[in-house]
N, C-alpha and C. Protein backbone atom coordinates (compact mmCIF):
# COMPACT_ATOMS: atom_id res chain seq x y z
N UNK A 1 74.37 86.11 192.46
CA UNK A 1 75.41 85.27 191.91
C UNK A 1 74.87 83.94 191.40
N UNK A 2 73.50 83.44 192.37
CA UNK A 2 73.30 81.92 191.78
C UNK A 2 72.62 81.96 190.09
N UNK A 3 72.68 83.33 189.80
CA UNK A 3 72.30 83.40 188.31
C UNK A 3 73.46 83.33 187.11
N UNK A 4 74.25 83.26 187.42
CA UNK A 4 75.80 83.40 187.06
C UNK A 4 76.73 82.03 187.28
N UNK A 5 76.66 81.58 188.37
CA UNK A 5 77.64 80.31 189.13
C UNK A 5 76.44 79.53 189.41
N UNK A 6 77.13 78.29 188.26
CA UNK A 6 76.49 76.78 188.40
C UNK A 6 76.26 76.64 190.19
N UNK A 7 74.84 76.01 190.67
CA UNK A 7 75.20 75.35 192.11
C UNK A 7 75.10 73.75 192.27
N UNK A 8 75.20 73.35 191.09
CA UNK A 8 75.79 71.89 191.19
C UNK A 8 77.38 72.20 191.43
N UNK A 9 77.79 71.23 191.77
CA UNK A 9 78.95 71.05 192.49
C UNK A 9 80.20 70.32 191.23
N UNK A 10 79.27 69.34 190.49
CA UNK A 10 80.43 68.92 189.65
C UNK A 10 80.04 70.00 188.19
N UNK A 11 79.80 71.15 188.19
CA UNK A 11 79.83 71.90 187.20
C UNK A 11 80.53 72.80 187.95
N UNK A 12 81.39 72.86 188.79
CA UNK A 12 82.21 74.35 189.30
C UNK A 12 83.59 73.67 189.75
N UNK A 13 84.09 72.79 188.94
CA UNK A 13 85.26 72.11 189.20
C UNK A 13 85.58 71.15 190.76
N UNK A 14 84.14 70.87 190.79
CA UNK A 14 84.36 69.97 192.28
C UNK A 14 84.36 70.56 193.05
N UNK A 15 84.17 72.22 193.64
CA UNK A 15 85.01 72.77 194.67
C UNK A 15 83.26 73.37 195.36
N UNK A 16 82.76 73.45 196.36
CA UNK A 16 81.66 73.68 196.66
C UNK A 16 81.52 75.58 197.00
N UNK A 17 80.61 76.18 196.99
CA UNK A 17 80.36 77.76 196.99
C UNK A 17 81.33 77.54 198.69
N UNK A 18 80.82 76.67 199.78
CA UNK A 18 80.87 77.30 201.25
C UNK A 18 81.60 76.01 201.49
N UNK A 19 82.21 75.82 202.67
CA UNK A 19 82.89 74.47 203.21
C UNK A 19 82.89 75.01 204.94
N UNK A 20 82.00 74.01 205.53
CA UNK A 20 82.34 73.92 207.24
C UNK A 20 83.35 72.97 207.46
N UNK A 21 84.26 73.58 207.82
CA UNK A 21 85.70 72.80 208.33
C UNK A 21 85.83 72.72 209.93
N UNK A 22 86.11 71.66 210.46
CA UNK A 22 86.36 71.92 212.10
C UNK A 22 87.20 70.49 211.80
N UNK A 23 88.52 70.85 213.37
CA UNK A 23 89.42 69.59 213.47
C UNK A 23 88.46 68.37 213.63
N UNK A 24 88.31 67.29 213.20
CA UNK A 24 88.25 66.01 213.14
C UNK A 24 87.21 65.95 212.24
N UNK A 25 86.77 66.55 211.81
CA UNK A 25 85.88 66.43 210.62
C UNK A 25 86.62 65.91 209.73
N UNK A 26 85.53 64.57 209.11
CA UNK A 26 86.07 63.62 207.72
C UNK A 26 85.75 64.38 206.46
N UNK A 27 86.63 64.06 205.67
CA UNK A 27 86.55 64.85 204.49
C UNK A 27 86.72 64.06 202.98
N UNK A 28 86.78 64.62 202.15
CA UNK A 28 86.89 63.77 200.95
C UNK A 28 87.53 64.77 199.97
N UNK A 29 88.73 64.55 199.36
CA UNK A 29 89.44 65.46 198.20
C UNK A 29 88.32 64.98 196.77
N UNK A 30 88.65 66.52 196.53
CA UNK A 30 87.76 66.23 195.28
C UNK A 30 88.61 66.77 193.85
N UNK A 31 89.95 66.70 194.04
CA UNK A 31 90.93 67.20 193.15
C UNK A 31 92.21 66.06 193.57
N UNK A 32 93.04 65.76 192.43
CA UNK A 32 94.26 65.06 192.60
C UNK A 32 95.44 66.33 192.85
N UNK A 33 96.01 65.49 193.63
CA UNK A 33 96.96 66.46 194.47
C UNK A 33 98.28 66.51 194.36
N UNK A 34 98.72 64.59 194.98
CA UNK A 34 99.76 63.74 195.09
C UNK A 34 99.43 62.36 194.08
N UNK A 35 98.86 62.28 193.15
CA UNK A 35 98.85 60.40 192.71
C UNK A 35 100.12 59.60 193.26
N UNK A 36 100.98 59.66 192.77
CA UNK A 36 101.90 58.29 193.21
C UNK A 36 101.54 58.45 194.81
N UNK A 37 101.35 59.53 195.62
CA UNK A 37 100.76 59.04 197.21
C UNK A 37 99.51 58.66 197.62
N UNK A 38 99.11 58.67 196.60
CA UNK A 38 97.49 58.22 196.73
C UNK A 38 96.46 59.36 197.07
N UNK A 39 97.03 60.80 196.99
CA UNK A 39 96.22 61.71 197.27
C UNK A 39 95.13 62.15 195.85
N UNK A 40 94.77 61.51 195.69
CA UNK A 40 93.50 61.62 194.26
C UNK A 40 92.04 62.04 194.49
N UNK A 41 91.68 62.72 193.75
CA UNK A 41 90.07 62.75 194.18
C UNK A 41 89.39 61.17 194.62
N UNK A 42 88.44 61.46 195.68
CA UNK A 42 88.02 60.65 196.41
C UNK A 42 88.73 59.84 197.54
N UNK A 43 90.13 60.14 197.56
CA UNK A 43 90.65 60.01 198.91
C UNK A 43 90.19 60.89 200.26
N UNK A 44 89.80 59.83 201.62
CA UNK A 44 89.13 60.03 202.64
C UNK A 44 90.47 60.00 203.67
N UNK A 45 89.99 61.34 204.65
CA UNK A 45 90.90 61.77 205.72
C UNK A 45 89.80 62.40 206.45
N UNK A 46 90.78 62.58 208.04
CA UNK A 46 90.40 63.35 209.13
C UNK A 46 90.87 64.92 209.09
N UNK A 47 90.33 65.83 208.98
CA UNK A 47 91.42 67.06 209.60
C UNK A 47 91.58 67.27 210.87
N UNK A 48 92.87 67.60 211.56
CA UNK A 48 93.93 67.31 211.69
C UNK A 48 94.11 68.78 212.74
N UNK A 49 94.15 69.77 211.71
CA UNK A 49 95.19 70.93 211.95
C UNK A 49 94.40 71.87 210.80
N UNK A 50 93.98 73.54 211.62
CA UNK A 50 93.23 74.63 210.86
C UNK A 50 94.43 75.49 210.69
N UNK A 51 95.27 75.95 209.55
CA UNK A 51 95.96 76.98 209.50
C UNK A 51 95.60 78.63 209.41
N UNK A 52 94.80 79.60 209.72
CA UNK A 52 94.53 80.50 209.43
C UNK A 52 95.54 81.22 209.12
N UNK A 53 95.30 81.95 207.90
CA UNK A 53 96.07 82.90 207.38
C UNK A 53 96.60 84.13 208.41
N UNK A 54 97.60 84.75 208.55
CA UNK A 54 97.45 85.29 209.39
C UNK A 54 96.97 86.94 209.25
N UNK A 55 96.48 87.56 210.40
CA UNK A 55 95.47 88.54 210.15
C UNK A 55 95.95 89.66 210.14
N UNK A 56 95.28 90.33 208.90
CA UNK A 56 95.68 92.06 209.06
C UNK A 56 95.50 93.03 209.90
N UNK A 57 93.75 92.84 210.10
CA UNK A 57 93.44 93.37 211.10
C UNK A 57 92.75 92.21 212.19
N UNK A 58 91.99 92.97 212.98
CA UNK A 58 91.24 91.84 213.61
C UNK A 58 90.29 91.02 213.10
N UNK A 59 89.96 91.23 211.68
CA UNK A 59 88.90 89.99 210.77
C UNK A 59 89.59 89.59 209.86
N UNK A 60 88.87 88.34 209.66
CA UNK A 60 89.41 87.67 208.25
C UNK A 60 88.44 88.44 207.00
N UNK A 61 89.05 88.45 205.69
CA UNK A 61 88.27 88.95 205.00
C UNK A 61 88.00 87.60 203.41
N UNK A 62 87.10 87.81 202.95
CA UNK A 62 86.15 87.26 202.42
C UNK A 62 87.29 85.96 201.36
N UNK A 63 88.15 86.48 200.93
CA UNK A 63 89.36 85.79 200.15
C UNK A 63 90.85 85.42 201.46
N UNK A 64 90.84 85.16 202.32
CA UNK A 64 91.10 84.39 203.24
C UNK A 64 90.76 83.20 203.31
N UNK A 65 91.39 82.24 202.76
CA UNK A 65 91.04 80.64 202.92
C UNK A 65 92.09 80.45 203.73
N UNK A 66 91.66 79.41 205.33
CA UNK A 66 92.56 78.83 205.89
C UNK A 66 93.17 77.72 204.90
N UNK A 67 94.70 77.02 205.02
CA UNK A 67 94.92 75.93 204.77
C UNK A 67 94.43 74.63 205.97
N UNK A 68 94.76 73.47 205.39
CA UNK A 68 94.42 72.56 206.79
C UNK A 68 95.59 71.29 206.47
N UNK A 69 95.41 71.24 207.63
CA UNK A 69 96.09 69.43 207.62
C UNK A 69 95.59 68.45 207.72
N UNK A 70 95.35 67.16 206.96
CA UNK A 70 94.60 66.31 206.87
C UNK A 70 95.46 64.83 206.63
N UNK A 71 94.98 63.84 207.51
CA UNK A 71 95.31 63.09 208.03
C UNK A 71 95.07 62.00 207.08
N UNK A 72 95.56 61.50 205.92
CA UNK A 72 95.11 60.63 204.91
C UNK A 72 95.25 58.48 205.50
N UNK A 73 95.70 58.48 206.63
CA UNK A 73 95.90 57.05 207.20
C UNK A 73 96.70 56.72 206.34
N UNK A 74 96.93 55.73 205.49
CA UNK A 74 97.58 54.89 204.80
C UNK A 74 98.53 56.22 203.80
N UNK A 75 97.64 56.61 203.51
CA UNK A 75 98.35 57.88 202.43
C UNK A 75 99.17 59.32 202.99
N UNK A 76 99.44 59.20 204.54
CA UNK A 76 100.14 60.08 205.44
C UNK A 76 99.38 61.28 205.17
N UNK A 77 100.26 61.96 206.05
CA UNK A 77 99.63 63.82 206.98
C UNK A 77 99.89 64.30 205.89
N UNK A 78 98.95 65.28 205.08
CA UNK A 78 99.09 66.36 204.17
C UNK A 78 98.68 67.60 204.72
N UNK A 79 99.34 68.86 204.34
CA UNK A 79 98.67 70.35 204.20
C UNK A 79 97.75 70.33 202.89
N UNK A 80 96.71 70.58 203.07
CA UNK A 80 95.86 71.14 201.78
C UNK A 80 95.89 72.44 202.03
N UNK A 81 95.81 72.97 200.50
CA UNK A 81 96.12 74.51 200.31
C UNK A 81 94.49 74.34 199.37
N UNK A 82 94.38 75.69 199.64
CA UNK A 82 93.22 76.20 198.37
C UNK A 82 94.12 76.17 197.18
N UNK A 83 92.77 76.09 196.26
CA UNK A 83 93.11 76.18 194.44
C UNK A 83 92.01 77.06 194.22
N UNK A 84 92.39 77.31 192.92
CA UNK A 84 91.60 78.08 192.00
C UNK A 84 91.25 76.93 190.83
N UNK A 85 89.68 77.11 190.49
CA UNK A 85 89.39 76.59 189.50
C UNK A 85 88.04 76.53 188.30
N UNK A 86 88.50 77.35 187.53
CA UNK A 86 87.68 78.17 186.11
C UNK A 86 87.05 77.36 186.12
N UNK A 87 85.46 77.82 185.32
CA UNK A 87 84.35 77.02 184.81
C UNK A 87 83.67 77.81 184.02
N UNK A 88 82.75 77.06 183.33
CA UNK A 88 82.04 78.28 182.18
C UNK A 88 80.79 78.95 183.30
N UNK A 89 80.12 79.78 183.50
CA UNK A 89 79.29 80.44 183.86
C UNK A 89 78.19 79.99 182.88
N UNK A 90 76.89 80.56 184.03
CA UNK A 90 75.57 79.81 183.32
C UNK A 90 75.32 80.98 182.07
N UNK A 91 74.46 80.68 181.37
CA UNK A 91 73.91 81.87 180.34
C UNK A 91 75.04 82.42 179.65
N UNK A 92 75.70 81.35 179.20
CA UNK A 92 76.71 82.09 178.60
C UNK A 92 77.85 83.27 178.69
N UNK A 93 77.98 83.70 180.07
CA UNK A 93 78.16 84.85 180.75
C UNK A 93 79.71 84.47 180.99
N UNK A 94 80.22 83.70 180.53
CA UNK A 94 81.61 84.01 179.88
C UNK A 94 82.56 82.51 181.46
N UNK A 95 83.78 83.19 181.96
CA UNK A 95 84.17 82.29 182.33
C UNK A 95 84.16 82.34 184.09
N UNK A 96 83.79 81.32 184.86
CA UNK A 96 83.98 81.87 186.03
C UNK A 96 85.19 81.38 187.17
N UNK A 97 85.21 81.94 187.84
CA UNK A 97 86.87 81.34 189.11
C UNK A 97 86.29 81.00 190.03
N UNK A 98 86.58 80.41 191.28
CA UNK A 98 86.15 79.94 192.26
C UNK A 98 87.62 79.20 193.03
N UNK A 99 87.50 80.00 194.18
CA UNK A 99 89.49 79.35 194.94
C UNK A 99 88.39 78.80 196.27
N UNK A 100 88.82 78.10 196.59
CA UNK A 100 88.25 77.40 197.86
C UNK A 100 89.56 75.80 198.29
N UNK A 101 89.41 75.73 199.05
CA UNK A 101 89.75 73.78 199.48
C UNK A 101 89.34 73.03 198.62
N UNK A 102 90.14 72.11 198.19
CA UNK A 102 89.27 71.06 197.23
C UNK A 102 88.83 69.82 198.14
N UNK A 103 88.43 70.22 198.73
CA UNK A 103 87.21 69.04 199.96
C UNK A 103 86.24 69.57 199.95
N UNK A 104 85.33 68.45 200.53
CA UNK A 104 83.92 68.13 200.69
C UNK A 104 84.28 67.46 201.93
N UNK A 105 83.02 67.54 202.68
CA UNK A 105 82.56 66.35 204.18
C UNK A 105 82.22 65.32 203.34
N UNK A 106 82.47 64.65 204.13
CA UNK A 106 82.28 62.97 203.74
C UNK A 106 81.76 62.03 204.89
N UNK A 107 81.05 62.56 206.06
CA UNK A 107 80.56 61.86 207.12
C UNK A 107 79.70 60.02 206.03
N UNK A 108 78.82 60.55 204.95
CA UNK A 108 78.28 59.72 204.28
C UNK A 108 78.80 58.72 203.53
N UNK A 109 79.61 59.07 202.95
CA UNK A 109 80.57 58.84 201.60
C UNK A 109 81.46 57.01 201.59
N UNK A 110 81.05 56.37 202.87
CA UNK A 110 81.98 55.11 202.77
C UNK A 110 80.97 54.28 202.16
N UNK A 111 80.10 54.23 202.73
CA UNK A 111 79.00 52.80 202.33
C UNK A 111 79.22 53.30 200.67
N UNK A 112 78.82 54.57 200.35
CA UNK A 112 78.51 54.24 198.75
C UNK A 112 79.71 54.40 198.13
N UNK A 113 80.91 54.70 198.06
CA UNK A 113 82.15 54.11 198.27
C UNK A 113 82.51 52.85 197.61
N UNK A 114 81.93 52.25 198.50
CA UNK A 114 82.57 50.47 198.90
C UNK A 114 81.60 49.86 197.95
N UNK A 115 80.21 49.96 197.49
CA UNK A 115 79.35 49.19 196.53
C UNK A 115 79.80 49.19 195.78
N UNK A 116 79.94 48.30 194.65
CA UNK A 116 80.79 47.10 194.19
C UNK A 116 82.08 47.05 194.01
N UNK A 117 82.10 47.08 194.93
CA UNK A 117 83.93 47.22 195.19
C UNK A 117 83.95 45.60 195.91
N UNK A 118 85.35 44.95 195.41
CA UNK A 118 85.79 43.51 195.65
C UNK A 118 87.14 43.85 197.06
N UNK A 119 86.52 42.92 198.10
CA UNK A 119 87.51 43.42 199.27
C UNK A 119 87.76 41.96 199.74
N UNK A 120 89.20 41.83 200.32
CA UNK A 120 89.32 40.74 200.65
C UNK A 120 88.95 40.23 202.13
N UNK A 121 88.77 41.01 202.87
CA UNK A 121 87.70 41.21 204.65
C UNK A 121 86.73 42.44 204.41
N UNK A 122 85.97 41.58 205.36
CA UNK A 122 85.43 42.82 205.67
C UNK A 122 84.58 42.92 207.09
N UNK A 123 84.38 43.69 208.06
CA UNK A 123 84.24 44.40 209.23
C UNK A 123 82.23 44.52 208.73
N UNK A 124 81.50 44.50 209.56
CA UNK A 124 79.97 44.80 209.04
C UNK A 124 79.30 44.73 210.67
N UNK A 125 79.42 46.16 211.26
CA UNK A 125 78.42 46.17 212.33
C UNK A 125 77.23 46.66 212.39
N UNK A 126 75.81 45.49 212.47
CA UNK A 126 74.59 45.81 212.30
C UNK A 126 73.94 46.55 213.82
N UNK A 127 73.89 47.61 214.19
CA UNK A 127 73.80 48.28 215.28
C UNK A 127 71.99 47.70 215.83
N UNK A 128 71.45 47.72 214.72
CA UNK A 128 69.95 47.64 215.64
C UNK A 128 69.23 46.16 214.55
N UNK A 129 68.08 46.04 215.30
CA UNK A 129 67.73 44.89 214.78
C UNK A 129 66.31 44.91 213.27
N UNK A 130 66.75 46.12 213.18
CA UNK A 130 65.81 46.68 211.98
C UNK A 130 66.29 46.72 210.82
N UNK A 131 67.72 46.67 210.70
CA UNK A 131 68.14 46.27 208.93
C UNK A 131 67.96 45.04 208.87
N UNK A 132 67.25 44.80 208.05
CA UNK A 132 67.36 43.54 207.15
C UNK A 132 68.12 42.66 206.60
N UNK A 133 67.82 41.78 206.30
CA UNK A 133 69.41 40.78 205.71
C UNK A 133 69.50 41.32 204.13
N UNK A 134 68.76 42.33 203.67
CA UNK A 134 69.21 42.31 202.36
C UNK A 134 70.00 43.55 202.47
N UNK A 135 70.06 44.38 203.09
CA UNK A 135 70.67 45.59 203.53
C UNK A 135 72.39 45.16 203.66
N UNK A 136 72.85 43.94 204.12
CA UNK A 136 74.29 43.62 204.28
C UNK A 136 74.87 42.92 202.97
């Protein structure tokens, strides 16, 4: 398949091949959802709540996406549902689909975030004595 499906991430509509999901894992939407609620790509949440589809037999099968609930703080509790979302295929090989969650982990994602961004406080805990003053 990786001869066929882009594995950059912003050539397959934002949506990644695999996603490890577990409750409290931070996340990051990578699709607009809600705007007037602030649910837009690059809004950061906790999940919350794993919905599994419920089962036919005793396995899930391969097109089984749980939904989840995710905890947006300021922007309230959402269900995220999977989407579907087309892209061209490499080599010309016509058009491709891909349904997954439109999240990503975001354990990383605040510091580079926040660079040059204008805030009116701000919170800055230097944990050890090895960053530097140009680092803050």
């Amino acid at each position: 398949m990786s001869k066929i499906i882009p594995t950059d991430i912003n050539k397959t509509g934002g949506l990644p091949a695999e996603l490890e999901i577990f409750v409290g894992a931070e996340v990051m939407l990578r699709s607009n959802i809600d705007v007037k609620k602030g649910l837009v790509n690059g809004a950061i949440g906790f999940i919350t709540e794993i919905h599994w589809p419920n089962f036919r037999r005793a396995q899930m099968y391969e097109q089984d996406i749980p939904s989840i609930t995710v905890n947006f703080g300021n922007n309230g509790v959402r269900r995220i549902e999977p989407i579907s979302v087309q892209f061209p295929a490499k080599r010309s090989y016509g058009t491709a689909e891909r349904r997954m969650l439109p999240l990503i982990l975001s354990w990383a994602a605040r510091v580079h975030k926040m660079q040059g961004s204008t805030v009116d406080c701000a919170v800055i805990y230097c944990y050890t004595k090895s960053i530097s003053g140009c680092m803050v």
